[in-house]
N, C-alpha and C. Protein backbone atom coordinates (compact mmCIF):
# COMPACT_ATOMS: atom_id res chain seq x y z
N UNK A 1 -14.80 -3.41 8.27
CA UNK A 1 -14.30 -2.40 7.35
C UNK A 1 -14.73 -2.80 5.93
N UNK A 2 -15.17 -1.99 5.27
CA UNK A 2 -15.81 -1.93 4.05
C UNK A 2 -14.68 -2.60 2.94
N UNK A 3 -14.88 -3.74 2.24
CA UNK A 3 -14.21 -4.25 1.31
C UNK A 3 -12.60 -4.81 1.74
N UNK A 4 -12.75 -5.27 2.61
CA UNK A 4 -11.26 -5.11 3.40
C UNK A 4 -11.22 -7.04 3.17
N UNK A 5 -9.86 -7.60 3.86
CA UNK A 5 -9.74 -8.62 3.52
C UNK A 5 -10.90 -9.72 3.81
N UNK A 6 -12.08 -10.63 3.03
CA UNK A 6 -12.55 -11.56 3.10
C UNK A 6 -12.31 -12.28 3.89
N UNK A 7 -13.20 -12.92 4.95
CA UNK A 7 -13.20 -14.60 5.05
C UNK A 7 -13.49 -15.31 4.15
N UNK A 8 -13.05 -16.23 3.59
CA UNK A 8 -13.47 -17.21 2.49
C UNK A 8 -14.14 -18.43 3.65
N UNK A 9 -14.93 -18.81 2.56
CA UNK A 9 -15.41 -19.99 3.72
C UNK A 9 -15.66 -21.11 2.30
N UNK A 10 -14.79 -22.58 2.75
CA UNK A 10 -14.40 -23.40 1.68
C UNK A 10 -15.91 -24.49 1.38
N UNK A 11 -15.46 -25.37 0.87
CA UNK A 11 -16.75 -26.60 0.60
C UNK A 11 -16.26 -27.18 1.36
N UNK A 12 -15.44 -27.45 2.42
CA UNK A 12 -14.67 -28.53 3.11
C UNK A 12 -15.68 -27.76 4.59
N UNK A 13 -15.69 -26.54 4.68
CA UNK A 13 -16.33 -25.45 5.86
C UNK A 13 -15.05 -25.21 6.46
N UNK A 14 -13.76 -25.24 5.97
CA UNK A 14 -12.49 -24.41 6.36
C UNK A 14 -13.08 -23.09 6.03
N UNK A 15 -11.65 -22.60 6.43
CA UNK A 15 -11.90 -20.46 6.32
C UNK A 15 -10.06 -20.49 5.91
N UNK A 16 -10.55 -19.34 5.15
CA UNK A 16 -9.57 -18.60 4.32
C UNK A 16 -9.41 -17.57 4.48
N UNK A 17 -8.65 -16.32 4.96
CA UNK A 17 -8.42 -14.98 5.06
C UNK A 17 -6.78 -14.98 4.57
N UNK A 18 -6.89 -13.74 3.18
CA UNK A 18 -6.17 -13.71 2.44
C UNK A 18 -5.11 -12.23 3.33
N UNK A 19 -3.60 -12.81 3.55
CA UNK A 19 -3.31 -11.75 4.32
C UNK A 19 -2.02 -11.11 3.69
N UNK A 20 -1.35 -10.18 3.80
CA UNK A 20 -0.04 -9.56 3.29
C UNK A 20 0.31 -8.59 3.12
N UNK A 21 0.84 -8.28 1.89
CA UNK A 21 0.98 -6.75 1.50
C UNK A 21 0.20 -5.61 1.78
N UNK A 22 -1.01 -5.85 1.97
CA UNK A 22 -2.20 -4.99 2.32
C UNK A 22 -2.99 -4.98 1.46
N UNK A 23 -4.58 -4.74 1.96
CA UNK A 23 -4.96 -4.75 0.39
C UNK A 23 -5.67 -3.62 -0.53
N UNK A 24 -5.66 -3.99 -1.82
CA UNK A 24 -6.55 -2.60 -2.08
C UNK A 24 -7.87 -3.23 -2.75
N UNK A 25 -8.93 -1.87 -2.76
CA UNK A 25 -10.51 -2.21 -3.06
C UNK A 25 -10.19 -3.49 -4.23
N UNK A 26 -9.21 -3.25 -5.75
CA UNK A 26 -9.90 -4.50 -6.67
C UNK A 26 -9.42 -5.66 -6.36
N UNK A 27 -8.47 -5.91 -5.27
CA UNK A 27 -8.03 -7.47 -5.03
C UNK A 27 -9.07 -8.43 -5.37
N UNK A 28 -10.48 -8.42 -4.81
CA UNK A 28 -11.45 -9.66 -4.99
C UNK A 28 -11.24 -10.02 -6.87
N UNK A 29 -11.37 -9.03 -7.77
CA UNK A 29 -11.52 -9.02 -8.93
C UNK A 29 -10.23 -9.70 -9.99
N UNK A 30 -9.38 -9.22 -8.69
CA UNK A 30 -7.50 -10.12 -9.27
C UNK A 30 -7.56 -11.82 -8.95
N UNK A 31 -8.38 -11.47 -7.70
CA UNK A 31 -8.41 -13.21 -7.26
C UNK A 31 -9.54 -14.01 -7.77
N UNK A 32 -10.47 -13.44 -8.67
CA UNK A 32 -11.85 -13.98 -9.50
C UNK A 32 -10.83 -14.29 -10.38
N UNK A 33 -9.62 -13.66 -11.34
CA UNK A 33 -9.13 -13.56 -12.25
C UNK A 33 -8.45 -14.94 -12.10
N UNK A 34 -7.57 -15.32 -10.90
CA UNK A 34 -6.89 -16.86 -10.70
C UNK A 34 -7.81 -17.84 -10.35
N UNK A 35 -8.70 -17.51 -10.02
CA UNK A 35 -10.21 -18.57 -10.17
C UNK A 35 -10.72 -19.43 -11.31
N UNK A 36 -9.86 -18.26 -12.43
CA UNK A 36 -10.52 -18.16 -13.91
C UNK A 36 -11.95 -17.84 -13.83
N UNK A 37 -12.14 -16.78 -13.42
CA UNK A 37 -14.01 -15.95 -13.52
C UNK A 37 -13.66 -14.95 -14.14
N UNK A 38 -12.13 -14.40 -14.55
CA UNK A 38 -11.99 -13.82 -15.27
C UNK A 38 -11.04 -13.69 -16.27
N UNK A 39 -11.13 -12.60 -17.60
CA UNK A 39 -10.25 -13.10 -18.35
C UNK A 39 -8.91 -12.15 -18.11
N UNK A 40 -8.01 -12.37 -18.69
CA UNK A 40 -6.90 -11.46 -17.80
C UNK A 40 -6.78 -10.21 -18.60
N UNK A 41 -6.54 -9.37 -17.51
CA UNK A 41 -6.23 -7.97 -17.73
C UNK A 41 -5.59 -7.17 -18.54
N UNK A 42 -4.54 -8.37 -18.46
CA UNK A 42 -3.58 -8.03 -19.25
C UNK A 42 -3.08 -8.11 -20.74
N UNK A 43 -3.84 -9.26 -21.08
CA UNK A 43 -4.20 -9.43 -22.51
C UNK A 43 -5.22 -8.32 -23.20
N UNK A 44 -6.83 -7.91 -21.99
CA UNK A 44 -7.81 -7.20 -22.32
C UNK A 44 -6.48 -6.16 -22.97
N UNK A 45 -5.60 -5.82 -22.21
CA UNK A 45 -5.28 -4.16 -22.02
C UNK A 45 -3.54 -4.41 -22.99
N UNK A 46 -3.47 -4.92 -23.68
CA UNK A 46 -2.81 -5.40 -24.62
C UNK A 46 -1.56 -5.04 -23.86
N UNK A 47 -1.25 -5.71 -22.73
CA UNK A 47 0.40 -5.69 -21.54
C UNK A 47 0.55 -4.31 -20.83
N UNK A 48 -0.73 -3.27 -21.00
CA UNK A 48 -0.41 -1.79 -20.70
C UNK A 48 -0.44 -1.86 -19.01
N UNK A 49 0.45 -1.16 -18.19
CA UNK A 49 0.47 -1.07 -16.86
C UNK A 49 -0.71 -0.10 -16.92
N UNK A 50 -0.36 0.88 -17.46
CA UNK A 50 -1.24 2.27 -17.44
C UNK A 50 -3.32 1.82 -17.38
N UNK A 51 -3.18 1.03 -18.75
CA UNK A 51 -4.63 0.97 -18.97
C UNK A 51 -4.91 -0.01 -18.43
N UNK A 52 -4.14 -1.03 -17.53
CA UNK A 52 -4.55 -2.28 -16.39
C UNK A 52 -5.05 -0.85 -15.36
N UNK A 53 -4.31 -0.34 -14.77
CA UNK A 53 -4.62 0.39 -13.58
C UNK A 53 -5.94 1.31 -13.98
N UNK A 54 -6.18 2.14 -15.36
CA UNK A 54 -7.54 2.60 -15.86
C UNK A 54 -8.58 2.08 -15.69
N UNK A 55 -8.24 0.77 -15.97
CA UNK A 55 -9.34 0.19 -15.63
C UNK A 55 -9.97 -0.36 -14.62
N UNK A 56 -8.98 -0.88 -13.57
CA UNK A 56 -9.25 -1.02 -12.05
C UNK A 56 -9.67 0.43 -11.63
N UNK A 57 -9.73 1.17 -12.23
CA UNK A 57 -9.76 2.62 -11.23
C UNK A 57 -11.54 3.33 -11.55
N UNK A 58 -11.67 2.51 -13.00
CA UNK A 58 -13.38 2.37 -13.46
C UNK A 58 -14.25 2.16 -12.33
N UNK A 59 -14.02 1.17 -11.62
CA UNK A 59 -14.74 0.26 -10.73
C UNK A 59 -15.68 1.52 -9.84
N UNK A 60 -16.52 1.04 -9.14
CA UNK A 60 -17.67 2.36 -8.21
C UNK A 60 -17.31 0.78 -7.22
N UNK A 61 -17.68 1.26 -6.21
CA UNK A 61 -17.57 1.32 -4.85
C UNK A 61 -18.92 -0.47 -4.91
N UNK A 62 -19.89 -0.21 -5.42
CA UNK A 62 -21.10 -1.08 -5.91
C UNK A 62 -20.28 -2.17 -6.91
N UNK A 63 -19.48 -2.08 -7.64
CA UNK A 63 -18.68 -3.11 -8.51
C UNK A 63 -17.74 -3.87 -7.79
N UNK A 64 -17.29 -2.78 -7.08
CA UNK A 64 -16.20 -3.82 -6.18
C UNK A 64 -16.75 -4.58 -4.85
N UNK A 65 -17.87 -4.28 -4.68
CA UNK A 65 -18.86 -5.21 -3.39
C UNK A 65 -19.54 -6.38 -3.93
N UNK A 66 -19.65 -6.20 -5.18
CA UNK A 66 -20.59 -7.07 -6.05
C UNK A 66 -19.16 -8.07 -6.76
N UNK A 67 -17.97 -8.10 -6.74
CA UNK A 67 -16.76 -8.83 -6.91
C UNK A 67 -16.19 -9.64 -5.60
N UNK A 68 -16.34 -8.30 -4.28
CA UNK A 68 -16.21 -9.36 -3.29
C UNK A 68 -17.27 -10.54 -3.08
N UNK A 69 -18.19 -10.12 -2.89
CA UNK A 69 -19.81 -10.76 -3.13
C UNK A 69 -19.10 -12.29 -4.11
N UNK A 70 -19.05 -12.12 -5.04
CA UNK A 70 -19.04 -13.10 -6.14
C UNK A 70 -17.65 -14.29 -5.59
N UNK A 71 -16.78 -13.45 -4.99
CA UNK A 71 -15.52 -14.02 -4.49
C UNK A 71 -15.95 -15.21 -3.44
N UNK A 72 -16.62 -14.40 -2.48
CA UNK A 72 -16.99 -15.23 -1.31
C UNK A 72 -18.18 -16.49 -1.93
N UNK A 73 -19.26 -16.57 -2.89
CA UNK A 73 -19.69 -17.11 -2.98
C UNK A 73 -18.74 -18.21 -4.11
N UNK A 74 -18.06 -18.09 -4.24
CA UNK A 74 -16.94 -19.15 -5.16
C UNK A 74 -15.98 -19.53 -4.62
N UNK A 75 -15.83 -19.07 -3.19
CA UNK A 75 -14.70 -19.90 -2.39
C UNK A 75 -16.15 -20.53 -2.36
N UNK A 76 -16.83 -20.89 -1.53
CA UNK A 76 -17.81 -22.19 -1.03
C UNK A 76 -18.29 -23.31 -2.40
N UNK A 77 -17.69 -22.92 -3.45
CA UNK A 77 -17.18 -24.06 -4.71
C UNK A 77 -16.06 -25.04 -4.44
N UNK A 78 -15.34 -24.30 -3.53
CA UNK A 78 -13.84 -24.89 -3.74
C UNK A 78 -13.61 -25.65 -2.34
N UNK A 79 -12.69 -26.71 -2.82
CA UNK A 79 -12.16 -27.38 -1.30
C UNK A 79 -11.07 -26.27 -0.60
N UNK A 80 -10.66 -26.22 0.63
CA UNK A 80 -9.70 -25.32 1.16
C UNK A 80 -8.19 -25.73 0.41
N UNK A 81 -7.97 -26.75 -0.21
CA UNK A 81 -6.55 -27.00 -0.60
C UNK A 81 -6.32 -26.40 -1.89
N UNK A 82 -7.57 -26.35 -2.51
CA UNK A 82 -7.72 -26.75 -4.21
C UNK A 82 -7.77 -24.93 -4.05
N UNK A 83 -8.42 -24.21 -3.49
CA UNK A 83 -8.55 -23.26 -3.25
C UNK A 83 -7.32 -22.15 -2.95
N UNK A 84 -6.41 -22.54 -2.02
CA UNK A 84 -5.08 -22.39 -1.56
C UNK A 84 -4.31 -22.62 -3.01
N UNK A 85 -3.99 -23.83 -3.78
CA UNK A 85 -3.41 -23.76 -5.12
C UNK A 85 -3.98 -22.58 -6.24
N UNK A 86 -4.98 -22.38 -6.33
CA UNK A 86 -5.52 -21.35 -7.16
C UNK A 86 -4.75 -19.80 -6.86
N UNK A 87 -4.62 -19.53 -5.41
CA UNK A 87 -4.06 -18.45 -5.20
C UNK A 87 -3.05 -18.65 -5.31
């Protein structure tokens, strides 16, 4: 399924699949964000719920593949523990 929950695959060669609430298309881009790959949202969007969600809603279908993309290649940075603390 298209953009749906990741396998992470660690530097250790553990696996990671992020599971729960369910997810939606910008999760990879929330979890780049606790990575620190990104800067937070919430400061960008000066605490706004409204213009956090505007802006997740920017994203094309190609942005958010190219975030999972970036996700998966930055779990294989991380050990599976060090990785697990980040989230």
């Amino acid at each position: 399924q298209p953009l749906a929950s990741p396998l992470l695959q660690t530097l250790d060669g553990r696996f990671m699949r992020l599971l729960g609430r369910g997810h939606q298309p910008h999760d990879a881009w929330v979890l780049l964000h606790a990575l620190k790959r990104r800067d937070s949202l919430a400061e960008q969007m000066g605490g706004s719920f409204e213009r956090m969600r505007s802006k997740l809603q920017t994203f094309t279908w190609e942005d958010l593949q190219k975030h999972q993309d970036e996700l998966l290649a930055c779990a294989r940075e991380w050990s599976f523990q060090d990785l697990a603390k980040a989230f």
